[in-house]
C-alpha atoms as a PDB file:
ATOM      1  CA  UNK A   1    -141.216 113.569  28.689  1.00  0.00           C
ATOM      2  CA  UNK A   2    -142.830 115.699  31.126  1.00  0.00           C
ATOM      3  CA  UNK A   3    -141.034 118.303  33.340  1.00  0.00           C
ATOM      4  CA  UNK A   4    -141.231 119.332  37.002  1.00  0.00           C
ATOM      5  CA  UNK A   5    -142.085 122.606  38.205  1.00  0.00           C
ATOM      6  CA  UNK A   6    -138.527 123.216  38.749  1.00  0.00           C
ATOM      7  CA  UNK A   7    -137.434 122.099  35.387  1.00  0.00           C
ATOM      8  CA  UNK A   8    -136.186 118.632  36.403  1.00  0.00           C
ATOM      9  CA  UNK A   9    -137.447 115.837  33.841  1.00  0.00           C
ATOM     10  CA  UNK A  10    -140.984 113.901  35.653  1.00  0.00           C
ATOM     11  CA  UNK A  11    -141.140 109.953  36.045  1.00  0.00           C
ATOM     12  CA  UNK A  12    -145.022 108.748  37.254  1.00  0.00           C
ATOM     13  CA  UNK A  13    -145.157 105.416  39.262  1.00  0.00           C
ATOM     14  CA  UNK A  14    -146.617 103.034  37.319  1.00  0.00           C
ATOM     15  CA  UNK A  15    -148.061 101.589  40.561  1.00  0.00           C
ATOM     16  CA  UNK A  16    -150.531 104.603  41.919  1.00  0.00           C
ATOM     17  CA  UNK A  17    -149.187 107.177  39.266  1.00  0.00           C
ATOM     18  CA  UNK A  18    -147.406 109.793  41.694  1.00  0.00           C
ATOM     19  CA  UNK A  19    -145.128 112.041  39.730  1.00  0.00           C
ATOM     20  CA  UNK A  20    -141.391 112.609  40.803  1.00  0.00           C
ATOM     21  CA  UNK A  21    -137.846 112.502  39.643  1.00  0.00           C
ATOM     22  CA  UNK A  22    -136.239 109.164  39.009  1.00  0.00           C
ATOM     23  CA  UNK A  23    -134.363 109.298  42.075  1.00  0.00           C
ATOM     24  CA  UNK A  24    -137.325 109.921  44.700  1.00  0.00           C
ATOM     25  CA  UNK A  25    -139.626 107.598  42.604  1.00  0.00           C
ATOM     26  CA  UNK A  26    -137.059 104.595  42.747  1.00  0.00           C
ATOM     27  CA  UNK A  27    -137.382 105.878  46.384  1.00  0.00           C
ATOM     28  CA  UNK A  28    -141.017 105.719  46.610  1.00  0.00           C
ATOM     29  CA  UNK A  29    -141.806 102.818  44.666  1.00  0.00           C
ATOM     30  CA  UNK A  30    -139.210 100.790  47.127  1.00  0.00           C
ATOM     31  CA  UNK A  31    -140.867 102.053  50.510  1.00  0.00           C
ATOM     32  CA  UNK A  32    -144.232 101.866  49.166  1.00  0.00           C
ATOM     33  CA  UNK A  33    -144.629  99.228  46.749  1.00  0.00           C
ATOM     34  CA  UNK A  34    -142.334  96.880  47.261  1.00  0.00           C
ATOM     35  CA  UNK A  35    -142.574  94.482  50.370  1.00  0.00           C
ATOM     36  CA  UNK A  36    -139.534  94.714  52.694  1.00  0.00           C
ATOM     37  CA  UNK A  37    -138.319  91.226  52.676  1.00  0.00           C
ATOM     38  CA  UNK A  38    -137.695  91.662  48.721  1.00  0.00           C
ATOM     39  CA  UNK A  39    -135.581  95.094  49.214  1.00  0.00           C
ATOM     40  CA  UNK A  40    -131.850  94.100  49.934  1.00  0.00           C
ATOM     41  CA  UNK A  41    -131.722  96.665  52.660  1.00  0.00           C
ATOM     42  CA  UNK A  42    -134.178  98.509  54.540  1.00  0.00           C
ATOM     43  CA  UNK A  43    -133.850 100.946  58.458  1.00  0.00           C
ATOM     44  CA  UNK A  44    -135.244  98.643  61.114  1.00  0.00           C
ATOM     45  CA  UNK A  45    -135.667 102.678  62.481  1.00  0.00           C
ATOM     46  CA  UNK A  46    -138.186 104.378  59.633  1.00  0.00           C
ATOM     47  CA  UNK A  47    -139.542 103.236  55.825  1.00  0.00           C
ATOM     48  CA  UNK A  48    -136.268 103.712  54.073  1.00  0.00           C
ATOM     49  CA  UNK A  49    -135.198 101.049  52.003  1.00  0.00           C
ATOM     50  CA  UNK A  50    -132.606 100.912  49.394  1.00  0.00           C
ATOM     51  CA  UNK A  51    -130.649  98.715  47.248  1.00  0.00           C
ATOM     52  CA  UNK A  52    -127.097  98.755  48.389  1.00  0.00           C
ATOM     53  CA  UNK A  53    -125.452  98.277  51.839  1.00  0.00           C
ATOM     54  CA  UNK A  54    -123.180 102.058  51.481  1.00  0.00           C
ATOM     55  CA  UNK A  55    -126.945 104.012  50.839  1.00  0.00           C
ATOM     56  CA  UNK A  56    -127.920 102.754  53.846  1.00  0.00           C
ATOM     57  CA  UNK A  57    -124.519 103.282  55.891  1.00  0.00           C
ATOM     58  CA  UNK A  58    -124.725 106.916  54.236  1.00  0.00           C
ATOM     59  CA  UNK A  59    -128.297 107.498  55.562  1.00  0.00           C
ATOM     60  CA  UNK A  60    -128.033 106.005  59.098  1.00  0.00           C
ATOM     61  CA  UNK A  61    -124.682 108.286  59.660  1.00  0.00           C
ATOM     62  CA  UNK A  62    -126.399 111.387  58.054  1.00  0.00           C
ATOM     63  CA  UNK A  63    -129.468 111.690  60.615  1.00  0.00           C
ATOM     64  CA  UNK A  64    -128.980 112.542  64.276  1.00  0.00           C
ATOM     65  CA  UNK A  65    -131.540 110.612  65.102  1.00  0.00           C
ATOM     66  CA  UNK A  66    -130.471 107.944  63.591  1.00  0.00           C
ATOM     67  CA  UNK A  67    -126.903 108.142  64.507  1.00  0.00           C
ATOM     68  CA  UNK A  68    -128.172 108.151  68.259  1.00  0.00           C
ATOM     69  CA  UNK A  69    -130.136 105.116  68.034  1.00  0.00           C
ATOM     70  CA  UNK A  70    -126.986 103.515  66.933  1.00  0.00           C
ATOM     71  CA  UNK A  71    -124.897 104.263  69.421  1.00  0.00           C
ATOM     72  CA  UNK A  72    -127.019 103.256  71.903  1.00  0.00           C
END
């Protein structure tokens, strides 16, 4: 298995090949490869998009932006 630069192990997409840890490609391959209305839960706000309801309850409290979009 291949390493990052910073010594963290390297997972490739086996969609377009980018390189990234296993966390930010599950990531990637859900905002970019999948279509939204086969990812559980996606922001109506940006590209996130997730597979459980708390990850994206967790990332809509964690961004001002976000937060006030929300509230409003």
């Amino acid at each position: 298995m291949n390493r990052l630069s910073n010594g963290g192990l390297a997972y490739r997409c086996s969609h377009c090949g980018k390189v990234d840890r296993k966390g930010r490609l599950v990531a990637h391959i859900l905002r970019d490869h999948v279509p939204e209305k086969q990812v559980p839960f996606f922001c109506t706000l940006c590209k996130f998009r997730c597979e459980t309801r708390d990850d994206l309850i967790k990332k809509n409290t964690k961004y001002a932006g976000h937060v006030r979009a929300v509230e409003h």
